[in-house]
Protein backbone atom coordinates (compact mmCIF):
# COMPACT_ATOMS: atom_id res chain seq x y z
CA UNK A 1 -26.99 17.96 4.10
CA UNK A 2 -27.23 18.45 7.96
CA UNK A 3 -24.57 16.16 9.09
CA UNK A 4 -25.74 13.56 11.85
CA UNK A 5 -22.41 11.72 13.55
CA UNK A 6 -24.32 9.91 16.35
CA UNK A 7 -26.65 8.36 14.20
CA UNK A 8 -23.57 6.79 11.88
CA UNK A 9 -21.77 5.53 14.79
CA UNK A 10 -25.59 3.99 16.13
CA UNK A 11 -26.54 2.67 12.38
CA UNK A 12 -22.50 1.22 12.55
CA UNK A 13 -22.46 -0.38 15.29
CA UNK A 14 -25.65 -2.02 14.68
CA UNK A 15 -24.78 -2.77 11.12
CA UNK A 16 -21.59 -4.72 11.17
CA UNK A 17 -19.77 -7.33 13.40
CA UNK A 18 -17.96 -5.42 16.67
CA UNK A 19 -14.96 -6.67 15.65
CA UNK A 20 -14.72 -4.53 12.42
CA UNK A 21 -15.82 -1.63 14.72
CA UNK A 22 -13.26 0.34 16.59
CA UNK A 23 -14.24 3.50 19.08
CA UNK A 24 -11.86 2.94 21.93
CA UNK A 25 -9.84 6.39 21.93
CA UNK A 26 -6.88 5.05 22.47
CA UNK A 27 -7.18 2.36 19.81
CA UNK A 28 -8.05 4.95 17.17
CA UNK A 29 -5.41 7.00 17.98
CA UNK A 30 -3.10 4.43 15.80
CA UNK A 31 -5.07 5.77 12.91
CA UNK A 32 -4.98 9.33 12.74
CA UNK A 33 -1.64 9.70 11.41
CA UNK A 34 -0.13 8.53 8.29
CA UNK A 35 3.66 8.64 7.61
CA UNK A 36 3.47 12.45 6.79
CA UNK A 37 2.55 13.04 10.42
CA UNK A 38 0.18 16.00 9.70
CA UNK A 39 -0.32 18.19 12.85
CA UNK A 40 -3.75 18.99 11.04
CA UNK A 41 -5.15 15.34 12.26
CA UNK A 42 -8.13 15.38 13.23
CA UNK A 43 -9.75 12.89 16.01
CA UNK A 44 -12.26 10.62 13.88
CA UNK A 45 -15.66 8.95 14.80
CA UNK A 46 -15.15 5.80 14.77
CA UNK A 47 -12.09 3.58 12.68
CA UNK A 48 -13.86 0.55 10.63
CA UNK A 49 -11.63 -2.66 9.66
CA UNK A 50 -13.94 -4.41 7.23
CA UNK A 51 -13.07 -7.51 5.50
CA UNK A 52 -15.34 -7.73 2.22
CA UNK A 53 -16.59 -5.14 -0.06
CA UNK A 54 -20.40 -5.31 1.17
CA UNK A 55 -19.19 -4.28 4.39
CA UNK A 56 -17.25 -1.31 2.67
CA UNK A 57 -20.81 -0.92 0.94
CA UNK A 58 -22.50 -0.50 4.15
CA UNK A 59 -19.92 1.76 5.87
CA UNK A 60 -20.23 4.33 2.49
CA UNK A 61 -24.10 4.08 2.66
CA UNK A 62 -24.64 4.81 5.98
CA UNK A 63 -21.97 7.64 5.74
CA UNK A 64 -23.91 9.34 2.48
CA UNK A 65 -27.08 9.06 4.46
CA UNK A 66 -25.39 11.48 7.42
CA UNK A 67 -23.02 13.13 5.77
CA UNK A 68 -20.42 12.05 7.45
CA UNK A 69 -16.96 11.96 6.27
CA UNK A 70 -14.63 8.97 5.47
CA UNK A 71 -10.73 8.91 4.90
CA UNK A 72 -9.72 5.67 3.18
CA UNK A 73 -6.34 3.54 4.77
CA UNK A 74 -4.16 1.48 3.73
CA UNK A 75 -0.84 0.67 5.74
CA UNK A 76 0.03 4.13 6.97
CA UNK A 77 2.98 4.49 5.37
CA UNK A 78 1.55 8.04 2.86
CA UNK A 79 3.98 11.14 2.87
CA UNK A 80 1.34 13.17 1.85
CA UNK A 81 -1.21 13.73 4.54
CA UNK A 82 -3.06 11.75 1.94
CA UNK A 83 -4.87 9.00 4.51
CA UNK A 84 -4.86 12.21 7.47
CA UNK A 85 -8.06 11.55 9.96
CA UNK A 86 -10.76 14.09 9.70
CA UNK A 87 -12.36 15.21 13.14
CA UNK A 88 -15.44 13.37 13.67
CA UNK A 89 -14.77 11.18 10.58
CA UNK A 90 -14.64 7.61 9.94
CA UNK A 91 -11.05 6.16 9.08
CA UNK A 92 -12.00 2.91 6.49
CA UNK A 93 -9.00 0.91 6.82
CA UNK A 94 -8.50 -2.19 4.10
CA UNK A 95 -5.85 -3.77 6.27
CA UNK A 96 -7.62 -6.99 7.14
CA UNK A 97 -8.73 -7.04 2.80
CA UNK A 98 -5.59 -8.84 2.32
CA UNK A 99 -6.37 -11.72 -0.15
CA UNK A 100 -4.26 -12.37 -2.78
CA UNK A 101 -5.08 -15.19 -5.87
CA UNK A 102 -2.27 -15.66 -8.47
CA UNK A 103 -3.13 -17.40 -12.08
CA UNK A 104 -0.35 -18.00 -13.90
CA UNK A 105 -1.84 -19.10 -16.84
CA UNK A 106 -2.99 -14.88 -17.28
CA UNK A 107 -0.29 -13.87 -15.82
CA UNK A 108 -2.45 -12.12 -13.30
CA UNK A 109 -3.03 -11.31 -9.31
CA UNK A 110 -6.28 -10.42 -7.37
CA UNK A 111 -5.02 -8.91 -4.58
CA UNK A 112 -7.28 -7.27 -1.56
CA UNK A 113 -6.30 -3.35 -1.25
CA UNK A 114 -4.83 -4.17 2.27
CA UNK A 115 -2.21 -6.89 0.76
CA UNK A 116 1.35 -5.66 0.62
CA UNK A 117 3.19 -5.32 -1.99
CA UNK A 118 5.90 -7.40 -1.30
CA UNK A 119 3.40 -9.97 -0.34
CA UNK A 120 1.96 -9.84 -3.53
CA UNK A 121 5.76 -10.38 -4.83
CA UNK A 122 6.07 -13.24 -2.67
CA UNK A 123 3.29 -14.96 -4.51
CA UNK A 124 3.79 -14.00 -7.74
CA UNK A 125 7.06 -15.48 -7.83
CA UNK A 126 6.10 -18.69 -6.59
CA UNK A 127 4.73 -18.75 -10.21
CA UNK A 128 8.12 -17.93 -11.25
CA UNK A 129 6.57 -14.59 -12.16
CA UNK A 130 7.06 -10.87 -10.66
CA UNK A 131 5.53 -7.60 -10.11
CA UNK A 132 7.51 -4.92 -10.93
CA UNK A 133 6.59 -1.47 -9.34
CA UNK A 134 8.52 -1.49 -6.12
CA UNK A 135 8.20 1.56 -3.72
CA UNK A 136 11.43 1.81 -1.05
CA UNK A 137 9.01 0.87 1.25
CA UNK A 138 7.77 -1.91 -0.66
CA UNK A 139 7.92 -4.44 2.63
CA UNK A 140 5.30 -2.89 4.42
CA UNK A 141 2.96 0.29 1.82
CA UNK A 142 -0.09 -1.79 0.34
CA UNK A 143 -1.32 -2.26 -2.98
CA UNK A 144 -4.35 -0.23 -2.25
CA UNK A 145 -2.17 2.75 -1.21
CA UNK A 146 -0.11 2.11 -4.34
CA UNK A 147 -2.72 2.42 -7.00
CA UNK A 148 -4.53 4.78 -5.02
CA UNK A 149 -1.22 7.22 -5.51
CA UNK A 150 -0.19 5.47 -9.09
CA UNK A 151 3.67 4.20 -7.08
CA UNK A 152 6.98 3.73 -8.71
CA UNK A 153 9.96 2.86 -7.40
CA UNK A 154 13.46 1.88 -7.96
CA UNK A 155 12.91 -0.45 -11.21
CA UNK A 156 10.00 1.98 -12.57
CA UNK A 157 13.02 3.41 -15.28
CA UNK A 158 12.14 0.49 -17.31
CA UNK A 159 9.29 -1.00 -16.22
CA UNK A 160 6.82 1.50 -15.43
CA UNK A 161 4.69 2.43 -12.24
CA UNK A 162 1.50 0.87 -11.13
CA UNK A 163 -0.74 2.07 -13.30
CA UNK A 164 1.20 0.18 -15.84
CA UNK A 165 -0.01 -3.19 -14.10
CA UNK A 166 -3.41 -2.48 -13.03
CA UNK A 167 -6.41 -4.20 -15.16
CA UNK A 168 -9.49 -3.81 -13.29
CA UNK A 169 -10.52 -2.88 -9.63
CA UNK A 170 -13.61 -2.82 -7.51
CA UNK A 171 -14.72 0.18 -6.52
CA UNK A 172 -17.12 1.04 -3.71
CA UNK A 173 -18.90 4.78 -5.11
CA UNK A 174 -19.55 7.55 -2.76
CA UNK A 175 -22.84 6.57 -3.05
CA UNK A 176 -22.68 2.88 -2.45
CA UNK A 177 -22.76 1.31 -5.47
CA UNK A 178 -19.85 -1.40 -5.73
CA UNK A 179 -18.77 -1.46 -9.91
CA UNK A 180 -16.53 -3.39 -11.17
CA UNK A 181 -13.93 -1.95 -14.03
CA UNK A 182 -11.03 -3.43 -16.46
CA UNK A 183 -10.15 -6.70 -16.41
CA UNK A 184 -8.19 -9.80 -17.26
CA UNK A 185 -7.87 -8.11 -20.88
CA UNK A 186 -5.00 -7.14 -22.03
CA UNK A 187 -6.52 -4.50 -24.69
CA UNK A 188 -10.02 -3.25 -24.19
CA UNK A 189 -11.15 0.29 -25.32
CA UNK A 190 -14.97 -0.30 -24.72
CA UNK A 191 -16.56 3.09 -22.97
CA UNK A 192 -13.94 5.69 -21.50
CA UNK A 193 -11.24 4.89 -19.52
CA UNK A 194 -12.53 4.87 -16.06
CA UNK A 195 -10.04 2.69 -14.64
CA UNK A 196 -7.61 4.89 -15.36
CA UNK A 197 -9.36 8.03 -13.62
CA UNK A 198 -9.13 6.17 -10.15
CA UNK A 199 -5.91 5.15 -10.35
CA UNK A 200 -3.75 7.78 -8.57
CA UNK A 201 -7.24 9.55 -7.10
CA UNK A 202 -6.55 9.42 -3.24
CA UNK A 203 -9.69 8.08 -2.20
CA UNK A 204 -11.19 11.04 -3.30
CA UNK A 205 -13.04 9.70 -5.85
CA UNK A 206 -14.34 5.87 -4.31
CA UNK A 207 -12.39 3.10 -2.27
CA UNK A 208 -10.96 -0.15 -3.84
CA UNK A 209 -12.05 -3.57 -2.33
CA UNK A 210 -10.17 -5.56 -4.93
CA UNK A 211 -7.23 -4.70 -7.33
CA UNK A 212 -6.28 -6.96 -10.53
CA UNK A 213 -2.86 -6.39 -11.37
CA UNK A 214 -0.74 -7.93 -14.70
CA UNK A 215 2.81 -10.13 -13.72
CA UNK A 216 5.66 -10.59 -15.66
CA UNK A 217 8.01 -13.13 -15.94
CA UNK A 218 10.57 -13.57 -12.99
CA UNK A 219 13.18 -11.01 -13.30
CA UNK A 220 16.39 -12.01 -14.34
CA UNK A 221 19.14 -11.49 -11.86
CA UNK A 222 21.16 -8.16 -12.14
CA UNK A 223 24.31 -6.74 -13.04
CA UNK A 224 25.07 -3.44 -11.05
CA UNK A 225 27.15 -0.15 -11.56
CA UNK A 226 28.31 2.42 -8.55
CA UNK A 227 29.58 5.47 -10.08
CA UNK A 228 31.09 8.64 -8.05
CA UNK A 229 31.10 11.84 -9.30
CA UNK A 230 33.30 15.36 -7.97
CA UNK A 231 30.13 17.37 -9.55
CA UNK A 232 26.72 17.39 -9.25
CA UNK A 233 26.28 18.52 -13.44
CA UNK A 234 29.13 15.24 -13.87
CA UNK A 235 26.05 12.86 -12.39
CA UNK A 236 23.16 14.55 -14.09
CA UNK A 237 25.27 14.92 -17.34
CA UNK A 238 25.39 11.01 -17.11
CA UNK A 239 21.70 10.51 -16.40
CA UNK A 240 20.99 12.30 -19.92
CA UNK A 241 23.60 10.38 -21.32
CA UNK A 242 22.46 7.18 -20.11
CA UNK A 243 18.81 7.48 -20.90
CA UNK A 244 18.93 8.64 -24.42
CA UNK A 245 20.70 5.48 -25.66
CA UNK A 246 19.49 2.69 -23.26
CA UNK A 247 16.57 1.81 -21.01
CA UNK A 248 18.63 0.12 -17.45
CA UNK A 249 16.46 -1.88 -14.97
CA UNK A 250 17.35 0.36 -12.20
CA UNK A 251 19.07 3.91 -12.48
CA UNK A 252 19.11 5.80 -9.00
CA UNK A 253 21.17 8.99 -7.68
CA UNK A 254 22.46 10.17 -4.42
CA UNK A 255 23.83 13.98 -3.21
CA UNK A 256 26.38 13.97 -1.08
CA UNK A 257 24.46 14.73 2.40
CA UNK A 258 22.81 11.27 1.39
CA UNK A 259 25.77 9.37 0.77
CA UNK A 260 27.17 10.61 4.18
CA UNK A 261 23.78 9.81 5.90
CA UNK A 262 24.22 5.79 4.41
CA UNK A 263 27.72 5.59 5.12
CA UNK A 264 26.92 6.92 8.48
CA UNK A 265 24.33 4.45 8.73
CA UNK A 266 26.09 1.13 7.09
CA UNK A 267 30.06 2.04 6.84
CA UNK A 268 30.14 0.03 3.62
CA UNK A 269 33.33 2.85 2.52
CA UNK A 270 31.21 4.83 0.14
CA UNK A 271 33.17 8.07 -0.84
CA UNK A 272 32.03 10.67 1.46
CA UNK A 273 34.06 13.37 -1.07
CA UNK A 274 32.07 12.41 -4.14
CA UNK A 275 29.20 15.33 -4.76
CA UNK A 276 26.93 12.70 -6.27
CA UNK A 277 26.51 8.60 -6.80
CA UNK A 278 24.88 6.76 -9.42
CA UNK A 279 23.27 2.50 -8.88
CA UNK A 280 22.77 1.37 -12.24
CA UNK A 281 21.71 -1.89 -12.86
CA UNK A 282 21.07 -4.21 -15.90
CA UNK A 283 18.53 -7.26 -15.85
CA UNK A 284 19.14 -8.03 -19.76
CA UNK A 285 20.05 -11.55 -20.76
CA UNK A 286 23.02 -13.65 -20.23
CA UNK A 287 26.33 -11.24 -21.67
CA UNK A 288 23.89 -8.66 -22.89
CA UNK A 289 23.82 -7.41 -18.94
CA UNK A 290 27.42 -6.86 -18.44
CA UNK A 291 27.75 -5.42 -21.65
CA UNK A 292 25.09 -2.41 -21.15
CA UNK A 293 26.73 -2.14 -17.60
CA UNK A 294 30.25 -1.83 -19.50
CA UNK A 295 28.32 1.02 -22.00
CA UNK A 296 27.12 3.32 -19.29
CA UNK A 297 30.01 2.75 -17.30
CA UNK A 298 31.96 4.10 -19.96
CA UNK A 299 29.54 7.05 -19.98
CA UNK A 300 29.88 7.49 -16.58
CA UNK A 301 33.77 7.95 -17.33
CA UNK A 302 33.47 9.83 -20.52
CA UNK A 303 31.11 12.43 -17.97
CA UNK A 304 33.83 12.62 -15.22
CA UNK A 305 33.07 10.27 -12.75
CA UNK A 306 36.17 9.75 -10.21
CA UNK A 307 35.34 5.94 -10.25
CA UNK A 308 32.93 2.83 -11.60
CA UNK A 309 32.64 -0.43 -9.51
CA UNK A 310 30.78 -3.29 -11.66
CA UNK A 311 29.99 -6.41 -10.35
CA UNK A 312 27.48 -9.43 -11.11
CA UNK A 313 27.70 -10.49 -7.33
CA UNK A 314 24.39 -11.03 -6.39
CA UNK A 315 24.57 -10.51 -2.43
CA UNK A 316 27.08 -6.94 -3.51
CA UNK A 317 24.60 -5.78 -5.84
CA UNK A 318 21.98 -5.67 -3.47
CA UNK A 319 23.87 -4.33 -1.19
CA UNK A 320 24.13 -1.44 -2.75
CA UNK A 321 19.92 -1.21 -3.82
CA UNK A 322 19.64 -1.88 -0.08
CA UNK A 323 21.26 1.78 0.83
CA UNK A 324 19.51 3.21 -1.34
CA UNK A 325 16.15 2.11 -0.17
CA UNK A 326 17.45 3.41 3.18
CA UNK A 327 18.30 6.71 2.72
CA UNK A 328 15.29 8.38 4.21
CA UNK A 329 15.91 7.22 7.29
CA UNK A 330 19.80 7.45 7.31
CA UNK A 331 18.81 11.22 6.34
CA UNK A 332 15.97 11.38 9.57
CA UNK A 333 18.85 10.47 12.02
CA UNK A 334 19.67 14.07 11.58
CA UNK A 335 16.67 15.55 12.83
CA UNK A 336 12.61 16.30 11.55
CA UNK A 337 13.01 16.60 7.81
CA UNK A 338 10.29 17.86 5.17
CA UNK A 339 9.99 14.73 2.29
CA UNK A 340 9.42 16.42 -1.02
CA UNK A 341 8.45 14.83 -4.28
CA UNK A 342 9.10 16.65 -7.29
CA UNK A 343 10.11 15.47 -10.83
CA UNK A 344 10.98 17.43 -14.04
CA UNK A 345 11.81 16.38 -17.72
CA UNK A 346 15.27 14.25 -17.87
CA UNK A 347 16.85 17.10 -19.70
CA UNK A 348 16.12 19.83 -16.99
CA UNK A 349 17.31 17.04 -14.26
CA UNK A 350 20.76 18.68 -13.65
CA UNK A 351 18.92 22.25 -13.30
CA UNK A 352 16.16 21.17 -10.74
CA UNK A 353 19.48 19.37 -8.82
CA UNK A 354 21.43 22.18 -8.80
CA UNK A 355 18.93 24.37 -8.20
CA UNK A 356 17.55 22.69 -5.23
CA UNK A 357 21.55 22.90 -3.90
CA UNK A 358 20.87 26.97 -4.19
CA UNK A 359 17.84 26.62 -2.59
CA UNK A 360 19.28 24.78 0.03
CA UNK A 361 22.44 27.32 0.36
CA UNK A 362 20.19 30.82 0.38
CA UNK A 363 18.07 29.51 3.33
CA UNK A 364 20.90 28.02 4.82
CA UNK A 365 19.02 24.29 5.50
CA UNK A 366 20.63 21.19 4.62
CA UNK A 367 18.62 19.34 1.90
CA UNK A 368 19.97 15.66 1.36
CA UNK A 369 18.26 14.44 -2.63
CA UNK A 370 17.68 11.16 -3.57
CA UNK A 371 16.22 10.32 -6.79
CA UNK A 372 14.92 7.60 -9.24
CA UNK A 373 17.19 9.60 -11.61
CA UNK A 374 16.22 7.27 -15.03
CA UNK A 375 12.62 9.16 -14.58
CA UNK A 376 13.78 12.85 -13.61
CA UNK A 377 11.53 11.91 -10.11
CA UNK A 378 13.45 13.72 -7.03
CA UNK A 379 13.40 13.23 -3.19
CA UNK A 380 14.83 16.24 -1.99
CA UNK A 381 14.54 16.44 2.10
CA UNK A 382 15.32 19.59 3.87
CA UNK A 383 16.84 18.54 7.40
CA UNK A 384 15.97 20.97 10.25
CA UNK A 385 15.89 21.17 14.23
CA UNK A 386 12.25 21.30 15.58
CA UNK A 387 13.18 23.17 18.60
CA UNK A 388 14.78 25.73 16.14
CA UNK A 389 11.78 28.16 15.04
CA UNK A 390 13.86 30.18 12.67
CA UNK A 391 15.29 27.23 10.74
CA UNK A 392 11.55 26.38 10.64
CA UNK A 393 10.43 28.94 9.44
CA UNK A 394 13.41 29.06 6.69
CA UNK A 395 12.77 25.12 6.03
CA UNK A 396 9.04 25.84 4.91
CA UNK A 397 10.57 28.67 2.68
CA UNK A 398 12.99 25.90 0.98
CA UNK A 399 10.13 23.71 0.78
CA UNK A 400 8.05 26.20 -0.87
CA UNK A 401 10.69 27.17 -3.42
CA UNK A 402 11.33 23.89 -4.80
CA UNK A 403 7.79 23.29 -5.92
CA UNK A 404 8.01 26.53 -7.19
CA UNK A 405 11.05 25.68 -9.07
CA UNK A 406 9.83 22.26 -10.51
CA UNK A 407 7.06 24.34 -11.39
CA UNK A 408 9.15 26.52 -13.72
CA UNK A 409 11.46 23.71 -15.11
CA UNK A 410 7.86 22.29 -16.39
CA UNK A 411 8.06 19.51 -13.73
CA UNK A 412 5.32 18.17 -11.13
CA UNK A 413 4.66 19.05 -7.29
CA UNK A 414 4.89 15.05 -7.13
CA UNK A 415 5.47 11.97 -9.11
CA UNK A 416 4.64 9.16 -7.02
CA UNK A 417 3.61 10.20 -3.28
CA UNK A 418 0.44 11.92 -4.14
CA UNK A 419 -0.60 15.68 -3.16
CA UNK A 420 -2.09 14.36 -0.34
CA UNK A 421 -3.06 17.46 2.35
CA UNK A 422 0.42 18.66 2.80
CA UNK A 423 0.90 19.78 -1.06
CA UNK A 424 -2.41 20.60 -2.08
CA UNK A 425 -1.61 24.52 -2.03
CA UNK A 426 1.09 24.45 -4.52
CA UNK A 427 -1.80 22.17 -6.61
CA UNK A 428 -3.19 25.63 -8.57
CA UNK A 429 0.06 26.85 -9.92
CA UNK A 430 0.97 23.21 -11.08
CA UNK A 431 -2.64 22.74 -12.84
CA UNK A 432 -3.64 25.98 -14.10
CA UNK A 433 -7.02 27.24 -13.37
CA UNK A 434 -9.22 25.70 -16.19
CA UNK A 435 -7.35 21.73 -15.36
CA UNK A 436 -8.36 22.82 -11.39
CA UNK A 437 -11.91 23.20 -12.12
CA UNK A 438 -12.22 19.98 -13.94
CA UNK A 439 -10.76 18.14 -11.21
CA UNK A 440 -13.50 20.09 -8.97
CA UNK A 441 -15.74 19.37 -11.50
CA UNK A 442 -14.95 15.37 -12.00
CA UNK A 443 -14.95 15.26 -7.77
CA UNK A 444 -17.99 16.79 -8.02
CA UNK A 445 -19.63 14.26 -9.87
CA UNK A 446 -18.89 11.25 -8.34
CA UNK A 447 -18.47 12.69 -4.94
CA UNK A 448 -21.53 15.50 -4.95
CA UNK A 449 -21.64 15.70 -1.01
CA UNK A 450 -18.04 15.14 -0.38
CA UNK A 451 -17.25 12.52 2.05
CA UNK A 452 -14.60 11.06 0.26
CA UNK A 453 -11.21 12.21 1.95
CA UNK A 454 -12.32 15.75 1.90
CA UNK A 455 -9.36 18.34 1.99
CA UNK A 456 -7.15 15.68 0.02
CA UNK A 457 -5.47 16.46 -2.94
CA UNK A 458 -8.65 19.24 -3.54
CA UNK A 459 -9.51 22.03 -0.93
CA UNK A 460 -12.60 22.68 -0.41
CA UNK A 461 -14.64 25.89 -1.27
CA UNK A 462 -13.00 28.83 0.83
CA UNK A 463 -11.06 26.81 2.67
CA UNK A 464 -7.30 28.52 3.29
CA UNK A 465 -3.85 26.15 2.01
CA UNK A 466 -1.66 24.70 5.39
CA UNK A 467 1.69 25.17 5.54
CA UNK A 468 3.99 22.11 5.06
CA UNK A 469 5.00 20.97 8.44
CA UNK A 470 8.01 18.86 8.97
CA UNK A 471 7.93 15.22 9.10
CA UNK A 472 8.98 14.02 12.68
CA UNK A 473 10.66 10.12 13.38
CA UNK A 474 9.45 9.06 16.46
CA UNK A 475 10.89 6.91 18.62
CA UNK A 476 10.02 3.46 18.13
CA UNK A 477 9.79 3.23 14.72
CA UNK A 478 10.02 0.60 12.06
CA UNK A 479 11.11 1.10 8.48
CA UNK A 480 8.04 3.24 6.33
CA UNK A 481 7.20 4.64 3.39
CA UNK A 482 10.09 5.29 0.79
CA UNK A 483 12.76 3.67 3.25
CA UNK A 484 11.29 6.30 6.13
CA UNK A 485 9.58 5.57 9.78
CA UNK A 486 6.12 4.59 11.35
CA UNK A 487 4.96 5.02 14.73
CA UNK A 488 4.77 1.96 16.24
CA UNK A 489 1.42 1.95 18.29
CA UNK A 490 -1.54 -0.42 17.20
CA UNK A 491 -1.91 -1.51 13.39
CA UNK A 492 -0.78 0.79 10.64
């Protein structure tokens, strides 16, 4: 297909109200970057803002008629390169498809892809109900930008990750066609298991106008557990521990560059000797809470931790949940950092921790790791100086080497942030070649001319892998994705 970019904008512009049109330059330049910052960003066509899904309809129709190329949006906040502007493309933002419907009665939400998640939290427990998967950045990443890279989060040890809680979306097809899949059911095994197939896709496959999403019942309030450790096996020893006899509400892990970058950040006293932390929490029901605290404390102890603080204090409790959610950008006050995303089997967590503290020592880089520890799923960010070429260049080496080694350990290039641009050419050695081709194959299909996000998660024919590039905090920046930054300028 020869592609024709002035006739989209023309048919565009013609086609939808100007306010859901945007082709100032300097407007659009809000949109070319999502939290990953990818220096690969191109400068796109035109940025669309459209509030129902017949307007998505006509945006993807006239775009299959030309050819031209469209990169789905949702707040921003990706760490991927997942939602990256294509030059000459058209950047489909769902931020103004913010609707949300609660019925209790199903237990269910409708939410618009451009409604936050905590928004959707904030309604949902009006009903006295909740939604469990909560990303660090959970205040301002949408529910479109969740499913569309399956999220966790901190509580996602017990209760799952998105895909866990979605029944049915609308999706608009690269071709135009709007279809409708799941449901309010609760079991339903009629045809295959499209749903499913979307979920986690990266707008590479078709773009959600409308997301229905299962609630629980309110979540009782917490107990919490801070545990220290002088080793980094001590911590990861516990993890193992802890997870083959109970199922916690919360179960999170710090290294010691991250504890330093919190206390730095908050001066709540947190041991700046200890190699590694543990936040466990408990949400069982009345004693039952303190006393699976009071077990994996005394794991904790029986795996040589220098020291357990319990307490059912509300306000302390989430105090500590709170630094953790901050980490990434304690850790970016120390320079441009590469955000990884790798997780491995529980048992080989302690070798894909100490390993990445190797990694970190033989290219001399610091690498600060965070992790939802209960699911093996690892935030490991190497630190580096952008004016410092060689530390660059030895930075992209450590980045490089811990896919590789998740890789080995029979882990995953990510669990939750989505291969995006920036890890699509570790994406082969993770699949395999014959799982590669059906993904080609599957994108193929429902995306023959490929104007869905082209160059996400999927290169295409011939093209040749980017290096990772570092992830810069600029200034004037409000919390982001997984506790990290966002430019500022115009709506993200």
């Amino acid at each position: 297909m020869i592609r024709n970019d002035a006739r989209t904008l023309e048919e565009l512009v013609a086609a939808l109200p100007p306010e859901v049109v945007i082709t100032d330059p300097a407007s659009m330049d809000a949109y070319r970057w999502d939290r990953a910052n990818d220096p690969g960003a191109g400068v796109p066509l035109v940025v669309i803002r459209p509030t129902s899904t017949e307007e998505v309809q006509t945006v993807v129709k006239i775009a299959a008629a030309n050819g031209t190329p469209i990169v789905p949006r949702g707040a921003g906040t990706g760490l991927s390169g997942g939602s990256t502007a294509v030059h000459r493309g058209i950047v489909l933002s769902v931020d103004r498809m913010n609707t949300i419907e609660v019925d209790p009665v199903t237990r269910t939400v409708i939410a618009g892809p451009g409604a936050l998640n905590a928004q959707v939290k904030a309604a949902a427990a009006a009903h006295g109900l909740w939604y469990p998967p909560d990303p660090s950045s959970y205040e301002i990443c949408s529910i479109g930008g969740n499913v569309a890279t399956n999220a966790g989060g901190l509580c996602c040890v017990k209760y799952g990750v998105t895909t866990d809680y979605v029944l049915g979306i609308t999706v608009v097809l690269a071709d135009g066609r709007a279809v409708k899949l799941g449901g309010p059911r609760l079991k339903d095994v009629a045809g295959l298991s499209l749903m499913k197939l979307f979920v986690g896709s990266e707008g590479t496959l078709g773009i959600f106008t409308e997301v229905q999403l299962r609630l629980i019942p309110a979540q009782k309030q917490p107990t919490t557990l801070v545990a220290t450790f002088p080793t980094l096996d001590a911590a990861t020893d516990a993890v193992l521990a802890i997870t083959q006899k109970m199922r916690p509400s919360m179960l999170e892990f710090m290294d010691q560059a991250t504890i330093n970058a919190v206390e730095d950040a908050t001066k709540m006293g947190l041991d700046r000797e200890a190699a590694a932390m543990l936040i466990a929490q408990s949400d069982e029901a009345g004693s039952a809470a303190l006393e699976e605290i009071t077990r994996i404390e005394e794991i904790c102890n029986a795996s040589g931790a220098s020291e357990c603080y319990a307490t059912d204090d509300p306000e302390e409790g989430e105090a500590f949940v709170v630094a953790r959610r901050m980490a990434i950008p304690a850790i970016e006050r120390l320079g441009a950092v590469l955000l990884e995303d790798v997780g491995v089997p529980l048992p080989r967590l302690g070798d894909l921790v100490t390993g990445i503290a190797e990694i970190a020592a033989r290219n001399e880089v610091t690498i600060a790791t965070m992790a939802h520890a209960g699911d093996g799923n690892t935030h490991p960010l190497i630190v580096l100086d952008p004016t410092d070429l060689a530390q660059q260049e030895r930075a992209h080496t450590a980045y490089g080497e811990v896919m590789d080694l998740a890789i080995r350990l029979g882990g995953t290039i990510t669990g939750e942030h989505g291969v995006g641009r920036l890890k699509r050419p570790w994406l082969a050695d993770y699949l395999g070649e014959d799982v590669l081709e059906l993904n080609h194959r599957i994108k193929n299909a429902l995306d023959p001319d490929g104007i869905l996000n082209p160059g996400s998660v999927l290169a295409p024919a011939g093209a040749t892998p980017a290096p990772a590039q570092a992830t810069l905090s600029p200034e004037g920046s409000v919390e982001g994705a997984e506790g990290s930054v966002l430019p500022t300028p115009g709506e993200q």
